[in-house]
Structure formats: C-alpha cells, structure tokens
Protein backbone atom coordinates (compact mmCIF):
# COMPACT_ATOMS: atom_id res chain seq x y z
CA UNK A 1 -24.23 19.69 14.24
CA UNK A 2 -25.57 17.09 16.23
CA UNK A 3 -29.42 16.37 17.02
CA UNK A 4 -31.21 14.47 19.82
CA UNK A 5 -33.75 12.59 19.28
CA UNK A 6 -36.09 11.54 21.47
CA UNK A 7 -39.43 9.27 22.52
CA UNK A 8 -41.94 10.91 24.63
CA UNK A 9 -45.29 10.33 25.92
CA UNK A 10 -47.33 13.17 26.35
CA UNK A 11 -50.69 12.71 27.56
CA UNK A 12 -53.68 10.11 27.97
CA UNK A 13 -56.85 11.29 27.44
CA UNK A 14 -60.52 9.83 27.37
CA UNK A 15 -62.45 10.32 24.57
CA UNK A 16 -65.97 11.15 25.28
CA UNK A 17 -67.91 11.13 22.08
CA UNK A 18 -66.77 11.14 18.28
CA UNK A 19 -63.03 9.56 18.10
CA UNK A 20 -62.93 10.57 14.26
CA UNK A 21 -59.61 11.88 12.86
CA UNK A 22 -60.75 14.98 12.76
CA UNK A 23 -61.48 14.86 16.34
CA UNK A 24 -57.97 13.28 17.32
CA UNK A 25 -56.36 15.59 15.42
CA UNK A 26 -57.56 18.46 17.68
CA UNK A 27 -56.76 16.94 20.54
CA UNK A 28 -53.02 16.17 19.48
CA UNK A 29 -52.73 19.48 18.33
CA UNK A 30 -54.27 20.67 21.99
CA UNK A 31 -52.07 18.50 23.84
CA UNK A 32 -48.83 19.54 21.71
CA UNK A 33 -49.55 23.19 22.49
CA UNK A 34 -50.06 22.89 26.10
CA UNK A 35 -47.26 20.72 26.45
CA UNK A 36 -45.14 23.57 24.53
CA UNK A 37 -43.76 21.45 21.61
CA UNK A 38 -43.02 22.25 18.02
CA UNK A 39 -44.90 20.32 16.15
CA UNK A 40 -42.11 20.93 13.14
CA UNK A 41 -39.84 19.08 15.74
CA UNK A 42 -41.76 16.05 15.18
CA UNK A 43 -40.13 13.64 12.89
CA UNK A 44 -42.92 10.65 13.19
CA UNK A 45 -46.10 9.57 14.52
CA UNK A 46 -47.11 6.21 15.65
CA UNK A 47 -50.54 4.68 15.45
CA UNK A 48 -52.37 1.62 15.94
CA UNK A 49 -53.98 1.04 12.30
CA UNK A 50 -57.67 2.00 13.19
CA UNK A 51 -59.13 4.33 10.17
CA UNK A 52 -59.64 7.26 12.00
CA UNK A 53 -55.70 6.66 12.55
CA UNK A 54 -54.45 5.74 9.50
CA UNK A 55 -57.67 6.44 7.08
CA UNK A 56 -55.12 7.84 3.85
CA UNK A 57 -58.38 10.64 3.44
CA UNK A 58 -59.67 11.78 7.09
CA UNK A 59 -57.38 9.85 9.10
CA UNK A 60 -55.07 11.40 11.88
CA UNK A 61 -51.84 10.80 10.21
CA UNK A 62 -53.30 12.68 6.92
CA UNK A 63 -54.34 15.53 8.66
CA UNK A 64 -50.76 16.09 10.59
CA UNK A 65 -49.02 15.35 7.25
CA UNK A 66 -50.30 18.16 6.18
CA UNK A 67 -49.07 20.69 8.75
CA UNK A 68 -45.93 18.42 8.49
CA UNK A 69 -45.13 17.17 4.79
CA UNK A 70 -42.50 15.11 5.81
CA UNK A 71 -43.28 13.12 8.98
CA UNK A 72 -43.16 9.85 9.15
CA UNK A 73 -46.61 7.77 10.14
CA UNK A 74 -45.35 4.24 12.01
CA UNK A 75 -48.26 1.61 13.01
CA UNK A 76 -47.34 1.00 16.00
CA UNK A 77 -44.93 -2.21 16.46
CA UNK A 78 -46.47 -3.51 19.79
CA UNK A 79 -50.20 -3.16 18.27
CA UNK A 80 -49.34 -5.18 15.17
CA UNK A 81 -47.57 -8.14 16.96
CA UNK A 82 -50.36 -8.19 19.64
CA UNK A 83 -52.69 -8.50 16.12
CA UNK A 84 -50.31 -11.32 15.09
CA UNK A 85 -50.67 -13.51 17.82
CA UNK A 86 -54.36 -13.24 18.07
CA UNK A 87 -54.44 -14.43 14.73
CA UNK A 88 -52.12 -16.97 15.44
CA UNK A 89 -53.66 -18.02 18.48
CA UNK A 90 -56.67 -18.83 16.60
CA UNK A 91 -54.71 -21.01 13.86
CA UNK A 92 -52.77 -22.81 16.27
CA UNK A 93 -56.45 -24.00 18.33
CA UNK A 94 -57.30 -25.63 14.96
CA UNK A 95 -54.05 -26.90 14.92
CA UNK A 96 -54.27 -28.36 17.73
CA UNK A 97 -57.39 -29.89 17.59
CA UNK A 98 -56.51 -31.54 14.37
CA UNK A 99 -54.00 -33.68 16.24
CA UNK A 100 -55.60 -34.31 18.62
CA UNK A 101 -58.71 -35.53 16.13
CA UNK A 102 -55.86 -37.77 14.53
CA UNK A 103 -54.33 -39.09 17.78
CA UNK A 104 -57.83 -40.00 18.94
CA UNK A 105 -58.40 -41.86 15.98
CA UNK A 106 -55.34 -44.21 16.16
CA UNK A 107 -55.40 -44.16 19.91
CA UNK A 108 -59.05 -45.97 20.32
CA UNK A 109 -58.91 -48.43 16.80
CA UNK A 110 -56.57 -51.48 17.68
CA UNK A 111 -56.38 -51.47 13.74
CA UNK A 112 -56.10 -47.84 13.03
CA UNK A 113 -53.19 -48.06 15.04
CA UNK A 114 -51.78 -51.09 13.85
CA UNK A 115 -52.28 -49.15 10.19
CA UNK A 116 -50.33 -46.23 12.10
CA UNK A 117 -47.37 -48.68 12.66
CA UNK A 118 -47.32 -49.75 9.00
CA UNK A 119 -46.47 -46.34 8.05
C-alpha cells in the first residue's frame, strides 16, 4: 500500500489576546476541524521555537503529542536560519570593524605601515 504525503497550509489567524499553548492549541484543533482533517493523519508539526510552541510542559507541540503520541514536532527550518543570520550578522559587524580598526592603523602611521611591510 502506498501513502501520500503531503504539506498544507491551513489557515492564518490573528491572535487577539493570550497566545499561550494552551490557547494555540485550541485554535489548531478549531482550524483542523473546520477544515475537516484527521488529526491522526498528521505525521508532524512545525514550529518556530517560541515556548508557548515548543515549551516541553504547556507548549503547543506537548499538548498535540498527546492526542497524537507519535507525531513528530520540527522547528521550523526557515525560522532557525533566519535566527542564524541575525546572529551572524551581528558577528560579522564586529568583524568588520576590527579590520577596518587595523587597516586604519597602518593606513595613517608611515611607520606602522612600514612595520606592516616587515611582516
């Protein structure tokens, strides 16, 4: 027997008020019953890493584990490399402005950058 699988996107909606994981997992639940789907069809769930996502006690993923034992909680691939290059962002301004500390240095010193030369 052969299954599909498949990525879908359900719904947007606007939070007004508490975003807890209680509170998400509500509206997923809502928004999985409209929409007519199983939620023992779902196989995973992805998630930026916020706690009231990921929180291992009152988080969203928690709280579908347990009508769902074994699906699969995924922070979301997209949401962690846009957190890595934020970081890196920040580390590569230093970098940058160390070099260009150092090239100031040897650029306006006739002997720092005759010491430069040396090297």
């Amino acid at each position: 027997m052969t299954r599909k699988f498949e990525t879908r996107f359900y719904n947007l909606t606007k939070l007004d008020g508490e975003k807890t994981g209680e509170t998400l997992y509500k509206v997923v639940k809502k928004v999985l019953f409209v929409s007519e789907v199983r939620m023992k069809n779902m196989i995973s769930l992805v998630t930026d890493g916020a706690s009231n996502m990921s929180g291992c006690n009152k988080g969203l993923a928690v709280r579908i584990s347990k009508d769902l034992p074994d699906i699969f909680w995924i922070h979301c691939t997209s949401h962690c490399f846009n957190l890595i290059l934020e970081k890196s962002s920040v580390v590569l301004d230093h970098f940058i402005n160390l070099i260009k500390m150092i090239s100031s240095n040897f650029s306006f010193s006739n002997a720092n950058h005759d010491a430069l030369e040396q090297i």
